[in-house]
Protein backbone atom coordinates (compact mmCIF):
# COMPACT_ATOMS: atom_id res chain seq x y z
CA UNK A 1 64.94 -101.92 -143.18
CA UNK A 2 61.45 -101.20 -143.36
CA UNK A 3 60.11 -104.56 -143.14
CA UNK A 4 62.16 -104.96 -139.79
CA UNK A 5 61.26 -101.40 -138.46
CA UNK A 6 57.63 -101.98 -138.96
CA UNK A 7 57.93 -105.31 -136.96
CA UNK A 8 59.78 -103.55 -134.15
CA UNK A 9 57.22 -100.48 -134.59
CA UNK A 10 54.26 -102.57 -133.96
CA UNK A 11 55.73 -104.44 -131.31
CA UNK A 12 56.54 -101.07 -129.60
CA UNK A 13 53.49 -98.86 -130.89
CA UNK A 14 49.78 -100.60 -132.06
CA UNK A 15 49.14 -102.29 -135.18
CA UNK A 16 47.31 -99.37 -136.51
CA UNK A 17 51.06 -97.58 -136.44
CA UNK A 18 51.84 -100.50 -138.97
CA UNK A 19 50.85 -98.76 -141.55
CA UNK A 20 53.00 -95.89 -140.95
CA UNK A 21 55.90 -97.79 -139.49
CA UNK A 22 56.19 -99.02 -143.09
CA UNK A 23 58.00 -95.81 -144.45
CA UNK A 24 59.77 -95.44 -141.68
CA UNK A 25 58.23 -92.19 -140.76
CA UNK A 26 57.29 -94.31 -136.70
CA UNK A 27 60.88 -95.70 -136.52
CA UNK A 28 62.34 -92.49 -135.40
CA UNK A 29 59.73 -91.50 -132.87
CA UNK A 30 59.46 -95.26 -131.56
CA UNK A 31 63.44 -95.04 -130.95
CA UNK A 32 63.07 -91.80 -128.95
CA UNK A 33 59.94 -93.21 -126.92
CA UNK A 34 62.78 -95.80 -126.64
């Protein structure tokens, strides 16, 4: 799930949030910003 949370991440944050996105840790705030 990370793999496609860190594509959705990026899409939805900045590539610099990549990084993060990858353990997840962006998912959760990206969905609320959602």
């Amino acid at each position: 799930t990370g793999q496609i949370a860190n594509e959705l991440d990026i899409t939805t944050t900045r590539p610099s949030s990549k990084s993060v996105a990858g353990s997840g840790l962006k998912i959760r705030p990206t969905a609320l910003t959602s």
